[in-house]
N, C-alpha and C. Protein backbone atom coordinates (compact mmCIF):
# COMPACT_ATOMS: atom_id res chain seq x y z
N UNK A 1 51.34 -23.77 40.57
CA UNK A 1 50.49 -24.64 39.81
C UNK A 1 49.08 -24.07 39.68
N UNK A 2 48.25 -23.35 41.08
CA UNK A 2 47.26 -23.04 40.71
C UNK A 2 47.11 -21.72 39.92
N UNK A 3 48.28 -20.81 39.64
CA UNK A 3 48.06 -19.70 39.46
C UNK A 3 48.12 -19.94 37.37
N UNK A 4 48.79 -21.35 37.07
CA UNK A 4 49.28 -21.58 36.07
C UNK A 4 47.45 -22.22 35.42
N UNK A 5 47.33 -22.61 35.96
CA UNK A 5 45.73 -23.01 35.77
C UNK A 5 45.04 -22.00 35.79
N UNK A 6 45.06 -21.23 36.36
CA UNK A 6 44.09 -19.95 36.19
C UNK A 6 44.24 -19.07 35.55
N UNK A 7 45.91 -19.35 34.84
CA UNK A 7 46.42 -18.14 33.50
C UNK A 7 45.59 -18.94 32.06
N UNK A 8 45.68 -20.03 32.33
CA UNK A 8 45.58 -20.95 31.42
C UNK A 8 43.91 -20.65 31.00
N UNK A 9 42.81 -20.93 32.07
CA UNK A 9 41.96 -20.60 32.30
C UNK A 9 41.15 -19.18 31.36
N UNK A 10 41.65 -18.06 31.83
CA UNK A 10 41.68 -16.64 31.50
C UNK A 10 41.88 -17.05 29.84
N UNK A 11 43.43 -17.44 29.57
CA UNK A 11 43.37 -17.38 28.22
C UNK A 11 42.42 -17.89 27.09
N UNK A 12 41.87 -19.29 27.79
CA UNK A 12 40.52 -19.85 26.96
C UNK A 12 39.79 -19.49 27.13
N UNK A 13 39.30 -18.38 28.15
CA UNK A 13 38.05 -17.94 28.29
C UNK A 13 38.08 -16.81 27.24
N UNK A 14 39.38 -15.93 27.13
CA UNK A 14 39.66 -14.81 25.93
C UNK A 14 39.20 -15.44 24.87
N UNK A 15 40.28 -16.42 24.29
CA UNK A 15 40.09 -17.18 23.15
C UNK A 15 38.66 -17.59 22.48
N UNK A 16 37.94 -18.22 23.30
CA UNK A 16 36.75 -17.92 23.19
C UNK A 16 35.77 -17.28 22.75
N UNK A 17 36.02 -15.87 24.02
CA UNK A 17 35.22 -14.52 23.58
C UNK A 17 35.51 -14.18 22.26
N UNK A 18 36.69 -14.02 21.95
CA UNK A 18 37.47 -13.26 20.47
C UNK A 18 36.84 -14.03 19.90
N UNK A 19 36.98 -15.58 19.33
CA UNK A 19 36.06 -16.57 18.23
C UNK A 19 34.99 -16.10 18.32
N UNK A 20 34.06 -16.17 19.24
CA UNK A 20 32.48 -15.57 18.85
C UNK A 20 32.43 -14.41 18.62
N UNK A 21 33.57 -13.43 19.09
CA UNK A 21 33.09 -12.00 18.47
C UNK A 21 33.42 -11.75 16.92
N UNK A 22 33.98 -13.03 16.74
CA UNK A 22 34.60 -12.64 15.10
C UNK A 22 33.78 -13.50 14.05
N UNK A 23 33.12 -14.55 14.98
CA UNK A 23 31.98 -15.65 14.41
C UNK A 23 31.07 -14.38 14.11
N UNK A 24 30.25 -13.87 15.11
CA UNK A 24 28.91 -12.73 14.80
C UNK A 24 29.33 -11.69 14.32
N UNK A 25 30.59 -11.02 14.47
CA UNK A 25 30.31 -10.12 13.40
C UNK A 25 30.50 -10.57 12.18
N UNK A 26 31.24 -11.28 11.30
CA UNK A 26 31.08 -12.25 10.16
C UNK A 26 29.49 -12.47 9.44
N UNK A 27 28.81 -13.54 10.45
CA UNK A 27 27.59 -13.23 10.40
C UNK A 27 26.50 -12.07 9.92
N UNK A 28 26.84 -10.80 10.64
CA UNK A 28 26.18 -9.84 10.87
C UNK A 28 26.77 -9.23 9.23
N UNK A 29 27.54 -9.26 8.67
CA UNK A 29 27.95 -8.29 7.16
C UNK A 29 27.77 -9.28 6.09
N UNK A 30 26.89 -9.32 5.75
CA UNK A 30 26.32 -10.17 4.92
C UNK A 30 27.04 -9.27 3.59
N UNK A 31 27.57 -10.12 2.45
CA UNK A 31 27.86 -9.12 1.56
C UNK A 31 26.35 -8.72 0.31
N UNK A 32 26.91 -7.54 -0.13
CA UNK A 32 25.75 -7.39 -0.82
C UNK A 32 25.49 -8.07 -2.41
N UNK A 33 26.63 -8.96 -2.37
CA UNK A 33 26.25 -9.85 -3.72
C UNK A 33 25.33 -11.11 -2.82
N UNK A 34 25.97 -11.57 -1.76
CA UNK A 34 24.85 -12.41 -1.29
C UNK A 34 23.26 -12.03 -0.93
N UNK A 35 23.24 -10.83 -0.55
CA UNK A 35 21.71 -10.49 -1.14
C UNK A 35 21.42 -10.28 -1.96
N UNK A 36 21.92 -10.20 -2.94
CA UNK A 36 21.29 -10.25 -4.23
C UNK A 36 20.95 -11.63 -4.93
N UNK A 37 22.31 -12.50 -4.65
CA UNK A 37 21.15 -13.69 -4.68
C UNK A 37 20.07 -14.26 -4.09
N UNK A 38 19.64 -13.57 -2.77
CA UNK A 38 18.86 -13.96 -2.43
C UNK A 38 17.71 -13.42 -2.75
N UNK A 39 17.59 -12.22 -4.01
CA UNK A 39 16.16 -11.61 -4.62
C UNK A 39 16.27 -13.01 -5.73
N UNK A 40 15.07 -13.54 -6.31
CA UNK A 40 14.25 -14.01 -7.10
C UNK A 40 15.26 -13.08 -8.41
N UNK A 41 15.09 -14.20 -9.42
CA UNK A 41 15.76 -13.35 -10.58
C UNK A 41 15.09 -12.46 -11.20
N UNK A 42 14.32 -12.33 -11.37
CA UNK A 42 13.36 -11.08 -12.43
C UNK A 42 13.37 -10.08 -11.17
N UNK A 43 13.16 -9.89 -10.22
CA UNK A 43 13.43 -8.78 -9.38
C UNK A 43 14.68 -8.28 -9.40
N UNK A 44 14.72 -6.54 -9.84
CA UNK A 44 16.20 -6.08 -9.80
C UNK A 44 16.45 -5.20 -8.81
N UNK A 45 15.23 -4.49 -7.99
CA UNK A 45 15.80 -4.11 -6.94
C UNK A 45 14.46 -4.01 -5.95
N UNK A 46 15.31 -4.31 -4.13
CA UNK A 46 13.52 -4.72 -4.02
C UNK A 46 13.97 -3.61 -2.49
N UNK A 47 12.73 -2.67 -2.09
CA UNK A 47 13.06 -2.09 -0.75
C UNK A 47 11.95 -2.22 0.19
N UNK A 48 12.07 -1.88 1.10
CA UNK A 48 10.76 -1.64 2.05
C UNK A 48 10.78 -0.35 2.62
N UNK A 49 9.77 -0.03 3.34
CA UNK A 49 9.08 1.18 3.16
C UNK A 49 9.02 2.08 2.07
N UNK A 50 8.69 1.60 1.31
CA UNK A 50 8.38 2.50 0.05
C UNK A 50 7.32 3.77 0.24
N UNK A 51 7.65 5.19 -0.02
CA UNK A 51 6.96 5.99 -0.22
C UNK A 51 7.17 6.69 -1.60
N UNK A 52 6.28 6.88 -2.52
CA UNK A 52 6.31 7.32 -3.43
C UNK A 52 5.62 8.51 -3.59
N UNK A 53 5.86 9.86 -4.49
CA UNK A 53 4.55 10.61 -4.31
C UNK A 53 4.88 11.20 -6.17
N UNK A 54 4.02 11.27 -6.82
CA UNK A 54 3.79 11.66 -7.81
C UNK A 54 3.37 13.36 -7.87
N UNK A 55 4.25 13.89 -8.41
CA UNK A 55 4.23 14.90 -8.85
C UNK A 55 3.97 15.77 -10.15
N UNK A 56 2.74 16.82 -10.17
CA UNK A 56 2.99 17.32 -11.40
C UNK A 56 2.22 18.85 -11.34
N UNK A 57 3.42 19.30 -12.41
CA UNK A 57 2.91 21.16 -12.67
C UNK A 57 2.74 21.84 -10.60
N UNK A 58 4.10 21.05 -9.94
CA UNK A 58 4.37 21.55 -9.05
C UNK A 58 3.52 20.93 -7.73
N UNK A 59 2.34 20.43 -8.17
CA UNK A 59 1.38 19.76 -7.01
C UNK A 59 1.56 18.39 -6.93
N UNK A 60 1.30 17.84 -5.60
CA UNK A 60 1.45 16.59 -5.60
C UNK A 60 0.14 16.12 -5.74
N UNK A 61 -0.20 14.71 -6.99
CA UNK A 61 -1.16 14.36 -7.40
C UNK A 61 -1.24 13.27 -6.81
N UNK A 62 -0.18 12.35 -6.08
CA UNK A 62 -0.98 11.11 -5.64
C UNK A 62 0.31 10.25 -4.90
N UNK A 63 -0.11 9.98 -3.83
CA UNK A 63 1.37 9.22 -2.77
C UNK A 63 1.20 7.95 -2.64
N UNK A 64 1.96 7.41 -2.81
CA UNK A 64 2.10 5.57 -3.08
C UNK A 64 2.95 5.20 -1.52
N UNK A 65 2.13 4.32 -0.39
CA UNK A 65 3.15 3.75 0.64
C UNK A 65 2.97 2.52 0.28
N UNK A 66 4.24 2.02 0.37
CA UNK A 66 3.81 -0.09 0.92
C UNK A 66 4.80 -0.39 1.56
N UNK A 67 4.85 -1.50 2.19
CA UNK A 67 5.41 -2.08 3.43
C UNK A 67 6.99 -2.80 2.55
N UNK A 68 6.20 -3.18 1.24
CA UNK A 68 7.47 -3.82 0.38
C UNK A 68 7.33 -3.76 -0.83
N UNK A 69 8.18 -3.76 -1.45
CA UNK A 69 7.91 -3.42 -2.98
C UNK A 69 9.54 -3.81 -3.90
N UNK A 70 8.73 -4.43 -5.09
CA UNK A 70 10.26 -5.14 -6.02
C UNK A 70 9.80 -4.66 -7.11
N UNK A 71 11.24 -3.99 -7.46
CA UNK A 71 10.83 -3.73 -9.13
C UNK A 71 11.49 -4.44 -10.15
N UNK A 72 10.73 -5.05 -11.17
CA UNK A 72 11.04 -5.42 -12.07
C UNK A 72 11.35 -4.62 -13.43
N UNK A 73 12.60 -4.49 -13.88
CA UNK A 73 13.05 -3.91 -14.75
C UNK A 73 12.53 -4.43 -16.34
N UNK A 74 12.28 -5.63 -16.44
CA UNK A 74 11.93 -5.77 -17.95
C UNK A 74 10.54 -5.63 -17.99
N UNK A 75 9.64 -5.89 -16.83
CA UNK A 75 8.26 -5.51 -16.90
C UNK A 75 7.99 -4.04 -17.08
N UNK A 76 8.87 -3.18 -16.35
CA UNK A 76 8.60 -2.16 -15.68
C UNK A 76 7.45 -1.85 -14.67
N UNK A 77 7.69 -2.69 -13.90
CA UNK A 77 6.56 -2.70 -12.64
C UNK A 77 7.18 -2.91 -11.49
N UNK A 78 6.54 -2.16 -10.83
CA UNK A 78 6.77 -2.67 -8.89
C UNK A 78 5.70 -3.24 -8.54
N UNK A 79 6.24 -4.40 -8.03
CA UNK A 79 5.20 -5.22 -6.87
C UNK A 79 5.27 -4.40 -5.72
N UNK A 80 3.93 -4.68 -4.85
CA UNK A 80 3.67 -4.09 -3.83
C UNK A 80 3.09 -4.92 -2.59
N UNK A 81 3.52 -4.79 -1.11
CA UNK A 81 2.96 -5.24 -0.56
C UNK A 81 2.31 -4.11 0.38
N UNK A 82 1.34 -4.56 0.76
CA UNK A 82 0.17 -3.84 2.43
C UNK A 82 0.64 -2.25 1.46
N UNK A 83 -0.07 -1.89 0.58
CA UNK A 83 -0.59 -0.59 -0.22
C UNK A 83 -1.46 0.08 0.86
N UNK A 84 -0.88 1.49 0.28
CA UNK A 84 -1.56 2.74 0.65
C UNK A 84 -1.28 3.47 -0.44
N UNK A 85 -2.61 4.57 -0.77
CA UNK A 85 -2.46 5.47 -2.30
C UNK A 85 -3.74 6.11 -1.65
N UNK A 86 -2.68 7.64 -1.68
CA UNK A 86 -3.40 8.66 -1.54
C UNK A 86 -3.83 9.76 -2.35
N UNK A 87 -5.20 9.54 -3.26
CA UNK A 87 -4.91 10.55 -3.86
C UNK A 87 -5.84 12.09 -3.99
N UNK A 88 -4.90 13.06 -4.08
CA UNK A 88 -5.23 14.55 -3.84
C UNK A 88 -5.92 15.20 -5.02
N UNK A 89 -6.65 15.95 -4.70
CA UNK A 89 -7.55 16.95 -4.89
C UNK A 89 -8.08 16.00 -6.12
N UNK A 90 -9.05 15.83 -5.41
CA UNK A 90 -9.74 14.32 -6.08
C UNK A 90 -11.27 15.38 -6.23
N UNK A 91 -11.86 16.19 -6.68
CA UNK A 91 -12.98 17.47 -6.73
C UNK A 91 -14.09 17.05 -5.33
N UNK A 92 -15.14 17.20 -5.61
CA UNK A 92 -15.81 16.90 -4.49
C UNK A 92 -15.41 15.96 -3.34
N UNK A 93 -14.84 14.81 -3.44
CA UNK A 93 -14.63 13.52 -2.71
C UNK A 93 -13.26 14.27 -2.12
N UNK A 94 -12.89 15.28 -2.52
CA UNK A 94 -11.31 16.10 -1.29
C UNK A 94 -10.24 14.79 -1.63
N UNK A 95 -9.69 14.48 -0.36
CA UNK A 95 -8.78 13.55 -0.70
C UNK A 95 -9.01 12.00 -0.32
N UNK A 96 -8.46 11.55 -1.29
CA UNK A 96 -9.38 9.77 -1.01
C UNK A 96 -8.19 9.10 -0.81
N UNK A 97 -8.14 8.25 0.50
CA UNK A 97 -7.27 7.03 0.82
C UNK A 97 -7.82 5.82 0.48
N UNK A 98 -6.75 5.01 -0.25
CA UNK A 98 -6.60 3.57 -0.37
C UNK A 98 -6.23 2.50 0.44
N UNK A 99 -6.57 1.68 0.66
CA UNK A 99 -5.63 0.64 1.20
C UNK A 99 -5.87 -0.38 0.49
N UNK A 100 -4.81 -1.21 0.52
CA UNK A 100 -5.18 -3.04 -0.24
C UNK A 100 -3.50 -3.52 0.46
N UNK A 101 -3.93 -5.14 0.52
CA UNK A 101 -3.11 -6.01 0.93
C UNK A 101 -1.61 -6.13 -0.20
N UNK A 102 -2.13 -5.84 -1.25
CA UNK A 102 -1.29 -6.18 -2.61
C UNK A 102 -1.44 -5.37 -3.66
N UNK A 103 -0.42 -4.46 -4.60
CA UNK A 103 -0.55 -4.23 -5.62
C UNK A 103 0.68 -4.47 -7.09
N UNK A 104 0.27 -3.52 -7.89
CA UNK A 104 1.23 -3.47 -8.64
C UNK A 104 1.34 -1.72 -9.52
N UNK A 105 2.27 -1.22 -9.51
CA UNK A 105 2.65 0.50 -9.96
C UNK A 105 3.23 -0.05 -11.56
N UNK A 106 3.20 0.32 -12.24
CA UNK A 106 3.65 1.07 -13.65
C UNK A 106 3.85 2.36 -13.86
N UNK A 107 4.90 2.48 -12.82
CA UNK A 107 5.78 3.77 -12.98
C UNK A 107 5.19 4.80 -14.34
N UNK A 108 5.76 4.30 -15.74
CA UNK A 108 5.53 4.84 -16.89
C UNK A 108 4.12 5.22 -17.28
N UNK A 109 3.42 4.16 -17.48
CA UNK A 109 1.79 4.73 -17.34
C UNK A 109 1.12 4.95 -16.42
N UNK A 110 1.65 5.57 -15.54
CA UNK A 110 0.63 6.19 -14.20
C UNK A 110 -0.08 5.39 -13.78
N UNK A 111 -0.01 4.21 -13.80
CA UNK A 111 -0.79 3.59 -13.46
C UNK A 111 -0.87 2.02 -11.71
N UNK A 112 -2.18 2.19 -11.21
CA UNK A 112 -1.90 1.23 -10.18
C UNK A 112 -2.76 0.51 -10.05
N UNK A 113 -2.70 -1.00 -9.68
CA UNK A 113 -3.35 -1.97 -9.94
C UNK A 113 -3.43 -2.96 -8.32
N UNK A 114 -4.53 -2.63 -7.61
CA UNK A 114 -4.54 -2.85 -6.15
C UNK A 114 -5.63 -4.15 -5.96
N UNK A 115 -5.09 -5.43 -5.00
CA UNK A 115 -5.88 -6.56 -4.68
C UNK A 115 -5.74 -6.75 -3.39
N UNK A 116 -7.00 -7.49 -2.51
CA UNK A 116 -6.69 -7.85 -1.41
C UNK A 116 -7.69 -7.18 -0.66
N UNK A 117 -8.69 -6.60 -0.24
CA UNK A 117 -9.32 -6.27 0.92
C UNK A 117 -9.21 -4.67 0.47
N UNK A 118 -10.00 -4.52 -0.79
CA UNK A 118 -9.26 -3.12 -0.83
C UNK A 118 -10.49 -2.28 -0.19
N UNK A 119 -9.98 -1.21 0.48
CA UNK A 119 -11.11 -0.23 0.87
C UNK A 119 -10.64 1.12 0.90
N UNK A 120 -11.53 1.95 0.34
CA UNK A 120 -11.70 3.30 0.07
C UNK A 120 -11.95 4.56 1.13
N UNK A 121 -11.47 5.64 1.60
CA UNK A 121 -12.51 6.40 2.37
C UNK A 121 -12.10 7.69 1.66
N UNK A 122 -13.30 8.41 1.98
CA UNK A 122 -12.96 9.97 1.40
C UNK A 122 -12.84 11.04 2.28
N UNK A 123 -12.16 12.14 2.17
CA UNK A 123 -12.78 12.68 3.27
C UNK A 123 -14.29 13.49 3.99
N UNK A 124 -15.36 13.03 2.81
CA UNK A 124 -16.59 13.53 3.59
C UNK A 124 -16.80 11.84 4.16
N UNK A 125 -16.33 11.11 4.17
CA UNK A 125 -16.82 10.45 5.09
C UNK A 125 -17.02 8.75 4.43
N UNK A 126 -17.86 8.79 2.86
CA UNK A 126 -17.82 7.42 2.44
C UNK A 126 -16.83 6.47 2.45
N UNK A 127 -17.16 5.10 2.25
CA UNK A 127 -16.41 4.44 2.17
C UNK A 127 -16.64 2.95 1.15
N UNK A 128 -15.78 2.27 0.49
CA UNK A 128 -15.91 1.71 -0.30
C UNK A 128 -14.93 0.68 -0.68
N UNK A 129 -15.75 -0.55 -0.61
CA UNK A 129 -15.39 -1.85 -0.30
C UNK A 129 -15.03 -2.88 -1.51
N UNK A 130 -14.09 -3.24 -2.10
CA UNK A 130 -14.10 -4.18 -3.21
C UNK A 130 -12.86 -5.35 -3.15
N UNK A 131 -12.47 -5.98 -3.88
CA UNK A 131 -11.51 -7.07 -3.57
C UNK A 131 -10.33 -6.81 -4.53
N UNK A 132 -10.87 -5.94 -5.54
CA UNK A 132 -9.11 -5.38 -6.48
C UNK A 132 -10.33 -4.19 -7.13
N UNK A 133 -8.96 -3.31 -7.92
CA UNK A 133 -8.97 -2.02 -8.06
C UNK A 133 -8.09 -1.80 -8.80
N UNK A 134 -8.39 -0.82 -10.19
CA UNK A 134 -7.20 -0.10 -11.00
C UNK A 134 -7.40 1.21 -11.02
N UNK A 135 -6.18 2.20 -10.72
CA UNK A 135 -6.42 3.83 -11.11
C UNK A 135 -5.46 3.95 -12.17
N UNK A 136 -6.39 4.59 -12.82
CA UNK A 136 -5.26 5.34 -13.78
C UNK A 136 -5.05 6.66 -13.90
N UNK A 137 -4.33 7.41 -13.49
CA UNK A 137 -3.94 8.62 -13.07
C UNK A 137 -3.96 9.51 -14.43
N UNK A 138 -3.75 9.15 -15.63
CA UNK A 138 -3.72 10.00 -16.34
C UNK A 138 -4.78 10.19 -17.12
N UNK A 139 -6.01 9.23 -16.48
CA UNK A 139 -7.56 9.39 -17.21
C UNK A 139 -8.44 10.29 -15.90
N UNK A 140 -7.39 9.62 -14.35
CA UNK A 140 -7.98 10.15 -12.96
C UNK A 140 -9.25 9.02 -13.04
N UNK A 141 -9.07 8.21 -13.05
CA UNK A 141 -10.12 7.31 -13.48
C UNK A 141 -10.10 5.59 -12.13
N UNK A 142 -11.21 5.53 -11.34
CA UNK A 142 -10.68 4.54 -10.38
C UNK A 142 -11.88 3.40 -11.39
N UNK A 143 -11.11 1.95 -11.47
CA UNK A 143 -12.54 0.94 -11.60
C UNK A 143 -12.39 -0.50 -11.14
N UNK A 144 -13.07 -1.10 -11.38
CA UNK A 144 -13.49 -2.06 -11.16
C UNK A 144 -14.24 -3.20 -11.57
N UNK A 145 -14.02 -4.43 -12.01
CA UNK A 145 -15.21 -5.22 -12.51
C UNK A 145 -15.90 -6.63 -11.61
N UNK A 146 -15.64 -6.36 -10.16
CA UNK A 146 -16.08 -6.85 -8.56
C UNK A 146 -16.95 -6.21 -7.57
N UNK A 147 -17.36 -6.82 -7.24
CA UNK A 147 -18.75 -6.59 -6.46
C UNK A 147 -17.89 -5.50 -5.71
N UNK A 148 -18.77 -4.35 -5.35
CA UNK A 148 -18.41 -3.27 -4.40
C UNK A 148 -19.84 -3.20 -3.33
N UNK A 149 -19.25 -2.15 -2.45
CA UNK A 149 -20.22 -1.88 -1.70
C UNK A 149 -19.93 -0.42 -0.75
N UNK A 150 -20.74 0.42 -0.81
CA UNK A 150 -20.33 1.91 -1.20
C UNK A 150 -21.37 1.97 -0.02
N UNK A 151 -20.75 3.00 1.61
CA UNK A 151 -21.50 3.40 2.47
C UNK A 151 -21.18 4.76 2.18
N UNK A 152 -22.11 4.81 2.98
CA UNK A 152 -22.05 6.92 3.43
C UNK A 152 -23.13 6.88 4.60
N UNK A 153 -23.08 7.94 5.06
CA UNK A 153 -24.03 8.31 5.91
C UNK A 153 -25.14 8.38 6.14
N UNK A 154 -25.65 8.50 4.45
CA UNK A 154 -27.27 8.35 4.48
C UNK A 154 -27.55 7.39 3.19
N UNK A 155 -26.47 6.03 3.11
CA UNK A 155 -26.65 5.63 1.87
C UNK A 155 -25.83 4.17 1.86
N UNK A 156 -26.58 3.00 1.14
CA UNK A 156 -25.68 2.29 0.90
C UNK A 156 -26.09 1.68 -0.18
N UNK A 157 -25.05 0.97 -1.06
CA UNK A 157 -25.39 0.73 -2.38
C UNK A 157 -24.43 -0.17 -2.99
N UNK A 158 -25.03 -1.28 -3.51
CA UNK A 158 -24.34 -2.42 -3.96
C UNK A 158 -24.18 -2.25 -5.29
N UNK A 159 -23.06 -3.46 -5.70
CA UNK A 159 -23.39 -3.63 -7.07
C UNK A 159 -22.09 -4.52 -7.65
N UNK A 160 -22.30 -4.71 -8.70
CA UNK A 160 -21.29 -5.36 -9.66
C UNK A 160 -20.24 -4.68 -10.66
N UNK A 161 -19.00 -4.33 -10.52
CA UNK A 161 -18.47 -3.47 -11.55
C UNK A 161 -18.54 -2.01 -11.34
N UNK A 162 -17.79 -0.85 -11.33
CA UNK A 162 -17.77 0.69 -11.07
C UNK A 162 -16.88 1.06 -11.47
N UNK A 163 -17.03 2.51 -11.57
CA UNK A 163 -15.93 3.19 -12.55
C UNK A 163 -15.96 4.59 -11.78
N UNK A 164 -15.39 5.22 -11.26
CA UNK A 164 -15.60 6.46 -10.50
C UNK A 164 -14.69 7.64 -11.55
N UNK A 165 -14.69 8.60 -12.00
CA UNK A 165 -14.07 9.81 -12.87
C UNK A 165 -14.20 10.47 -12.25
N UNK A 166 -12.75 11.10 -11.09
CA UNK A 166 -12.53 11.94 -10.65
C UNK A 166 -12.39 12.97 -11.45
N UNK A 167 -12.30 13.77 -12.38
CA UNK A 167 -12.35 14.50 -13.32
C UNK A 167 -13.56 15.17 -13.32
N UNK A 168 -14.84 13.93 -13.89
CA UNK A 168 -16.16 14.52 -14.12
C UNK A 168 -17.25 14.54 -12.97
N UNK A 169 -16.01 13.81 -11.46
CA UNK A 169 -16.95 13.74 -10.38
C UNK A 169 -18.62 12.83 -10.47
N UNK A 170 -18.16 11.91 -11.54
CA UNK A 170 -19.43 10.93 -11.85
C UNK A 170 -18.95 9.13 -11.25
N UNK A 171 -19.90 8.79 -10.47
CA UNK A 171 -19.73 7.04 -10.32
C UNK A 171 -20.36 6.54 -11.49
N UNK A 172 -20.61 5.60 -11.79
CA UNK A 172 -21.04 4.66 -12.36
C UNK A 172 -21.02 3.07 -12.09
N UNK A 173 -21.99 2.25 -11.45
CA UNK A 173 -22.04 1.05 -10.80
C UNK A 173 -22.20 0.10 -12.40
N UNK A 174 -22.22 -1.06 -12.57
CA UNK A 174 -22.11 -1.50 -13.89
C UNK A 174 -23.68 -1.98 -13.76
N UNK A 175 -23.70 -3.44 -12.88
CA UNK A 175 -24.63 -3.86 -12.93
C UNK A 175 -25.13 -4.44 -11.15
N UNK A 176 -26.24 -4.83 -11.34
CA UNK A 176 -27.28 -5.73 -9.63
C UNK A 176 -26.85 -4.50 -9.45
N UNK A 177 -27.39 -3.84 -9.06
CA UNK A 177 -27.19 -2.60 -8.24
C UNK A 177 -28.68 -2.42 -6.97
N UNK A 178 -28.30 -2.36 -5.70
CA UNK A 178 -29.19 -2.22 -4.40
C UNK A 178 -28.52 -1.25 -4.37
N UNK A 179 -29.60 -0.47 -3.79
CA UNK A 179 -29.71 0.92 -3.13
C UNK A 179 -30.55 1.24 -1.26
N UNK A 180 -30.00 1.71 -0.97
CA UNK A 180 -30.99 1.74 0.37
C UNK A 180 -30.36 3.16 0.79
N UNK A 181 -31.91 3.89 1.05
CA UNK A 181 -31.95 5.15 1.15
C UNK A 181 -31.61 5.69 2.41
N UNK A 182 -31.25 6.13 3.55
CA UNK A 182 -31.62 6.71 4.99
C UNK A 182 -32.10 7.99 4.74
N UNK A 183 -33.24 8.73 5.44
CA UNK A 183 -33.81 9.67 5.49
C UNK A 183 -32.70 10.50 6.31
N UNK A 184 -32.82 11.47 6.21
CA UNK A 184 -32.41 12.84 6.89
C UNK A 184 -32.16 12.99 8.16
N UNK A 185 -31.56 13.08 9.35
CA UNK A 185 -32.16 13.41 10.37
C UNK A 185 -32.86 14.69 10.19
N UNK A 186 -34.19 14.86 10.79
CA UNK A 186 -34.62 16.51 11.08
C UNK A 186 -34.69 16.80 12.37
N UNK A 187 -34.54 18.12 12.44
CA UNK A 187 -35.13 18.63 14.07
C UNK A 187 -36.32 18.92 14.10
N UNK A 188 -36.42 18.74 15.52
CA UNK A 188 -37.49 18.55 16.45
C UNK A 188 -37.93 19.87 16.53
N UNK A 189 -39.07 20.52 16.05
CA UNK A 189 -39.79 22.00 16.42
C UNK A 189 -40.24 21.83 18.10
N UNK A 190 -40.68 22.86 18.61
CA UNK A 190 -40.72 22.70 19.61
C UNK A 190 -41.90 22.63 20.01
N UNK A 191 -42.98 22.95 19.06
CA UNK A 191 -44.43 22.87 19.12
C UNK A 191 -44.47 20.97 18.71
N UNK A 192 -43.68 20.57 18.60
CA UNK A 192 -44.15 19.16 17.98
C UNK A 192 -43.96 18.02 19.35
């Protein structure tokens, strides 16, 4: 009797195990038409970690990361989330990183359209502060029509609206524009 109870036992404890192992893996293979209903309809395909890098005449001109990104096929756009855009041999300013919380790519017109906390650095060192941002890669052209605010090392400078032409290596602030100068450090002669 007790050994009949303890076969009995064993077997529901199997029975058991097997149901939940066949419950979670079930679970776990989601098919891939059910994710697809679960994208939003105008989204046709959506990934994360997106790295993109734009290429041309053999050099790479400019690398696109985000955390998430959906592309819409009748827009022709990718949404973007937590952006990074790096772009190369940018003339004096070397190579300039992006960041912003949010954007949007147009694959076809080179083009990217960044919101959210966006900030700039180059590699001599500036840096540059605004709340959205458009580049257009095939003018090389960064702008803006939001208050910015542009440090450097011996410099800071406000304003309303900017347009930077990597091309002609010229800024242009639109309008209110503050300036504040820092002097130089110099050295110390030794007679002084």
């Amino acid at each position: 009797m007790l050994n009949l109870r303890r076969l009995l036992a064993i077997l529901i404890l199997i029975a058991v195990l097997f149901l939940g192992t066949v419950i979670w893996r079930h679970l776990q293979q989601q098919r891939p038409e059910d994710l697809l209903k679960a994208l939003p309809k105008q989204i046709d395909l959506a990934l994360e970690q997106l790295h993109y890098t734009q290429i041309e005449e053999g050099r790479r001109r400019w690398t696109l990361d985000a955390d998430k990104a959906e592309y819409q096929r009748q827009q022709g756009q990718v949404s973007l989330k937590t952006v990074q855009l790096t772009l190369f041999e940018a003339g004096r300013l070397g190579q300039v990183r992006l960041q912003a919380d949010q954007g949007l790519l147009d694959q076809e017109e080179r083009q990217v359209e960044v919101w959210g906390n966006v900030i700039i650095k180059t590699e001599r060192g500036e840096q540059l502060y605004t709340e959205r941002l458009h580049y257009d890669d095939q003018q090389r052209r960064l702008h803006t029509d939001e208050p910015v605010r542009l440090l450097s090392e011996r410099m800071e400078l406000t304003g309303i609206g900017m347009q930077i032409d990597l091309e002609q290596e010229q800024l242009l602030i639109k309008k209110d524009v503050w300036m504040l100068l820092l002097p130089a450090e110099r050295e110390m002669k030794p007679d002084e």
